[in-house]
Protein backbone atom coordinates (compact mmCIF):
# COMPACT_ATOMS: atom_id res chain seq x y z
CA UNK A 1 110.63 -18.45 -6.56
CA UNK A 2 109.05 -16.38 -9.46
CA UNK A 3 111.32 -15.28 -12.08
CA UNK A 4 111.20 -11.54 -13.68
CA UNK A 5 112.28 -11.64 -17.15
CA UNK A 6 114.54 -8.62 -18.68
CA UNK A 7 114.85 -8.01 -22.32
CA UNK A 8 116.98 -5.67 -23.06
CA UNK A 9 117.44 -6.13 -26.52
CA UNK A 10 121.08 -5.16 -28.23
CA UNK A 11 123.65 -3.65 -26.21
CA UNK A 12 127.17 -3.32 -25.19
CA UNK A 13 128.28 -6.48 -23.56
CA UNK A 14 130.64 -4.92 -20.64
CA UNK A 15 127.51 -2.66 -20.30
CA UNK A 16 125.04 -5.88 -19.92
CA UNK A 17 127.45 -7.57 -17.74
CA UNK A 18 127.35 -4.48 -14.87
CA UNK A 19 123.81 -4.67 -15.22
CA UNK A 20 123.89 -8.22 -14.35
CA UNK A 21 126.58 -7.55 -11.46
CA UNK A 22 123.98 -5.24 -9.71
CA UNK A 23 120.96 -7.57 -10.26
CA UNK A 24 122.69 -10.15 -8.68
CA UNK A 25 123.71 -8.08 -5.93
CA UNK A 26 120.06 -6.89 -5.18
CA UNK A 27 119.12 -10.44 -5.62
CA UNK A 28 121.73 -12.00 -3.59
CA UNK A 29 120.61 -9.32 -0.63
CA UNK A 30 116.58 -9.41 -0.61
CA UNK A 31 116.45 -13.07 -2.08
CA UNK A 32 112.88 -12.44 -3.56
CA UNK A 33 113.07 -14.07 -6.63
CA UNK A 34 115.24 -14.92 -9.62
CA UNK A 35 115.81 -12.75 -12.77
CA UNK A 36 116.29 -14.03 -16.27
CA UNK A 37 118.28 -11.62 -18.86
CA UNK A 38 117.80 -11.48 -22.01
CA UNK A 39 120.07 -9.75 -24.98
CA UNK A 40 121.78 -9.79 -27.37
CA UNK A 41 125.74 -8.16 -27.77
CA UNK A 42 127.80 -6.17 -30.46
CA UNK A 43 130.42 -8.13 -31.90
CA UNK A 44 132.82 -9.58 -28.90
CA UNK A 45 134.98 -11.97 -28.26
CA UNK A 46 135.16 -13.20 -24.38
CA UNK A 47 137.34 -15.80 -22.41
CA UNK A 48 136.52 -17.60 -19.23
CA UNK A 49 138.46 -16.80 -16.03
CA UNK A 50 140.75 -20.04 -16.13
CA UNK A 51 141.69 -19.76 -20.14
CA UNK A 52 145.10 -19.39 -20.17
CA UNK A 53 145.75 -19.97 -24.00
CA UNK A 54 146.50 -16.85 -26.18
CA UNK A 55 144.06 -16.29 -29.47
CA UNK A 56 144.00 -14.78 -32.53
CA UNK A 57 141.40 -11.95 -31.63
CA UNK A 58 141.37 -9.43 -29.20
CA UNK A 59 138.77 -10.84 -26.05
CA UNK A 60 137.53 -9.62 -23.19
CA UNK A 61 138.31 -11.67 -20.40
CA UNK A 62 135.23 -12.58 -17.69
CA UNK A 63 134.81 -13.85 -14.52
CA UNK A 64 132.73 -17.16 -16.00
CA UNK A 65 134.00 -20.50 -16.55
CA UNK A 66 134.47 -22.12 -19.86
CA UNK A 67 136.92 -20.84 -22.61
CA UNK A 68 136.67 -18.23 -25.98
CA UNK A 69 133.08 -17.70 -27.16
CA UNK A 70 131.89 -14.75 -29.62
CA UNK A 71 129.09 -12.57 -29.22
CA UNK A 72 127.09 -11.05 -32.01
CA UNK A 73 123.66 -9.90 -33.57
CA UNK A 74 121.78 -12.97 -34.09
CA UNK A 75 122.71 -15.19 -31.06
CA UNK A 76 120.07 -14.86 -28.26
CA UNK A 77 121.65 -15.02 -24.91
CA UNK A 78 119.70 -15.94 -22.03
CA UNK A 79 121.74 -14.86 -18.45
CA UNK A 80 120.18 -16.32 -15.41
CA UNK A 81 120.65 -14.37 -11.38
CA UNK A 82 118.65 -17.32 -10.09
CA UNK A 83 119.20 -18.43 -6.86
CA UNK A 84 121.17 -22.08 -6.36
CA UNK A 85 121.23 -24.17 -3.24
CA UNK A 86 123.35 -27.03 -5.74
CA UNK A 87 125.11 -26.03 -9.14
CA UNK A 88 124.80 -29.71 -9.65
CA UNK A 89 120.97 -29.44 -10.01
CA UNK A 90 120.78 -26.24 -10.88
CA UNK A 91 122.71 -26.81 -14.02
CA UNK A 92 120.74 -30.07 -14.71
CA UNK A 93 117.74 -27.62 -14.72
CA UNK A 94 119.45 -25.63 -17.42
CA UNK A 95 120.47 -28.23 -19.71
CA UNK A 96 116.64 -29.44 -19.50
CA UNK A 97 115.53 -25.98 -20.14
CA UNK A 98 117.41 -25.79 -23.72
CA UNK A 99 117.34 -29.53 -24.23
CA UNK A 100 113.91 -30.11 -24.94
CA UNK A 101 112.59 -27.04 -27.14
CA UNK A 102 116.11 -27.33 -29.30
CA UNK A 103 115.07 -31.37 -30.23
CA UNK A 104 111.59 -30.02 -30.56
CA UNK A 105 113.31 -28.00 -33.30
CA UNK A 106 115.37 -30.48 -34.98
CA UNK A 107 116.26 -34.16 -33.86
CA UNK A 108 119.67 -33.79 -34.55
CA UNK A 109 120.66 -30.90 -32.01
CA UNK A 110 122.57 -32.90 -28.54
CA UNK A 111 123.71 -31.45 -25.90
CA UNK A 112 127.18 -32.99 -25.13
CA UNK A 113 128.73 -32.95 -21.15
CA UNK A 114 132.21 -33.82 -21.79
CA UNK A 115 132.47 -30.45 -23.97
CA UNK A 116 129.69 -28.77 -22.67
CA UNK A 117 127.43 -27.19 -25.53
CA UNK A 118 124.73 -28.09 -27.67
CA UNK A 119 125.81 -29.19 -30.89
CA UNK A 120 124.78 -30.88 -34.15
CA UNK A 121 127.50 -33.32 -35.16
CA UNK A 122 130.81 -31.39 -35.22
CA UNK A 123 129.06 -27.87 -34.88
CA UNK A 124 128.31 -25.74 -32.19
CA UNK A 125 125.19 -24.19 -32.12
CA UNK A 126 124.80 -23.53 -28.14
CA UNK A 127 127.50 -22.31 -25.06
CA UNK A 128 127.22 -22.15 -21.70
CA UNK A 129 128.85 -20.73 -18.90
CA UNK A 130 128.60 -19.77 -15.78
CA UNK A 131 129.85 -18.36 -12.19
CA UNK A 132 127.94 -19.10 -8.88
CA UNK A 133 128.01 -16.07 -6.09
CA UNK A 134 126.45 -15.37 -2.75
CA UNK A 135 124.08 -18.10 -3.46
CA UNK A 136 123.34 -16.89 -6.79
CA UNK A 137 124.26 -17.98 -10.30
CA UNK A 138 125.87 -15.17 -13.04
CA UNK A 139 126.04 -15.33 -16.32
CA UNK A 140 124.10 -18.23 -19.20
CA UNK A 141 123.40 -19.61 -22.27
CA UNK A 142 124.13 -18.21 -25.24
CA UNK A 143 122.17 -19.88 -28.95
CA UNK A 144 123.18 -18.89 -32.44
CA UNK A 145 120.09 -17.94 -34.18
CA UNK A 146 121.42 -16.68 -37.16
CA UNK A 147 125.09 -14.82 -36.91
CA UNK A 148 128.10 -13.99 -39.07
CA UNK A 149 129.83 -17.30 -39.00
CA UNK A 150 133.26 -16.25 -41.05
CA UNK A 151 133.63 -14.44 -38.00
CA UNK A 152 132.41 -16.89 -35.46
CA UNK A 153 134.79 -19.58 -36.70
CA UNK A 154 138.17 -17.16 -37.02
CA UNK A 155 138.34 -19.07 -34.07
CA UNK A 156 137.26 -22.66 -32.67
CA UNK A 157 134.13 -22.33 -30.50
CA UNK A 158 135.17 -22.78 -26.97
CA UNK A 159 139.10 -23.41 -28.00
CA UNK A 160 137.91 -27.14 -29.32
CA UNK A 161 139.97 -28.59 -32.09
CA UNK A 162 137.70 -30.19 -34.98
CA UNK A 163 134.47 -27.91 -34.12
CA UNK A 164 133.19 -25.20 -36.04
CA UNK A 165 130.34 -23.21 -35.35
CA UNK A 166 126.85 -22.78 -36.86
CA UNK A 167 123.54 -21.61 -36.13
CA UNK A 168 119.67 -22.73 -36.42
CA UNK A 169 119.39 -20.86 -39.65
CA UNK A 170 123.15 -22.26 -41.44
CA UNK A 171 121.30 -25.84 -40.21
CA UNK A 172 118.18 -25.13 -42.38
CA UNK A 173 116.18 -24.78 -38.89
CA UNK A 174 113.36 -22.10 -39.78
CA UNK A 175 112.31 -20.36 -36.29
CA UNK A 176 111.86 -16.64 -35.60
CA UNK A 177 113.89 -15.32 -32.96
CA UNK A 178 111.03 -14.23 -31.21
CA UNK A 179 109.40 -17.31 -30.86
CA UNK A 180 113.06 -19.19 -30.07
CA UNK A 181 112.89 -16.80 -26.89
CA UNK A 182 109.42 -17.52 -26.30
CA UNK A 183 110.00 -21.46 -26.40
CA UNK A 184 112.94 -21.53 -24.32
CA UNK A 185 111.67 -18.66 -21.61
CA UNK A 186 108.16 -21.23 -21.51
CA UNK A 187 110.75 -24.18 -21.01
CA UNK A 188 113.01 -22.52 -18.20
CA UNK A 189 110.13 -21.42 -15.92
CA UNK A 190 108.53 -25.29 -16.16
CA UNK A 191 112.11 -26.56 -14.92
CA UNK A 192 112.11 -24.08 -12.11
CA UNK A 193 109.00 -23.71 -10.66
């Protein structure tokens, strides 16, 4: 199924996230091909759907899984309205897709399953989550490029205990964010041809 990729640049994240609610609904009707969105949000911070801890910030909650995450210039998110027969496989896709242009980047970077995220040692540099639909997946992947990380870490990525985050440019990693979106956009439409 081809995929039609959206960049949309900086914007409002409830904004973004309608957007995405009626491309998946056109999707999920004509099932003609998958759409990949890409953006970037004001400063935000969201919870997943089953988070029932309180936190320090005011959030946003979502209909995605996973727990607290912040969203701000600098992180490139990538949300994916692709269609999925198994979220099994079709997350195994994903992970690939990141996976191998991040260790192209720097040896270091993992991708761990028990907390899922791509991290280097105690730091988390990449969150996913998502929601499946109709047959179609909501919501992504979201990399910090280079972001404000006194506010990132007001509170611990993804409610984990001992993990701070960081970004490719706090971890000496020298890519353009242009070419980061380029690399992984390459990398998600090998895994799902």
């Amino acid at each position: 199924m081809d995929i039609e990729v959206i960049d949309i640049g900086l914007t409002d994240y409830r904004e973004c996230i309608e957007f995405m609610k009626k491309i998946h609904i056109d999707a999920s009707n004509k099932r003609e091909r998958n759409y990949l969105i890409l953006c970037q949000h004001y400063d935000v911070y969201t919870v997943g759907f089953n988070e029932k801890r309180e936190f320090p910030v005011e959030t946003i909650k979502t209909d995605r899984g996973g727990s607290i995450v912040f969203h701000t210039p600098g992180q490139q998110i990538f949300y994916f309205v692709f269609a999925v027969k198994s979220p099994r496989i079709f997350y195994r896709k994903i992970i690939d897709s990141f996976y191998k242009p991040l260790r192209q980047l720097d040896n270091r970077i993992v991708y761990l399953p028990k907390i899922p995220g791509f991290y280097i040692d105690n730091r988390k540099l990449g969150f996913l989550g998502f929601r499946y639909k109709n047959g179609y997946s909501l919501h992504g992947v979201a990399i910090n490029h280079n972001v404000n990380l006194e506010k990132f870490n007001v509170i611990n990525p993804c409610g984990l205990e001992g993990y701070k985050a960081t970004s490719l440019k706090e971890e000496g990693i020298d890519i353009d964010i242009q070419d980061l979106k380029s690399n992984i956009v390459r990398s998600i439409k090998e895994n799902f041809k």
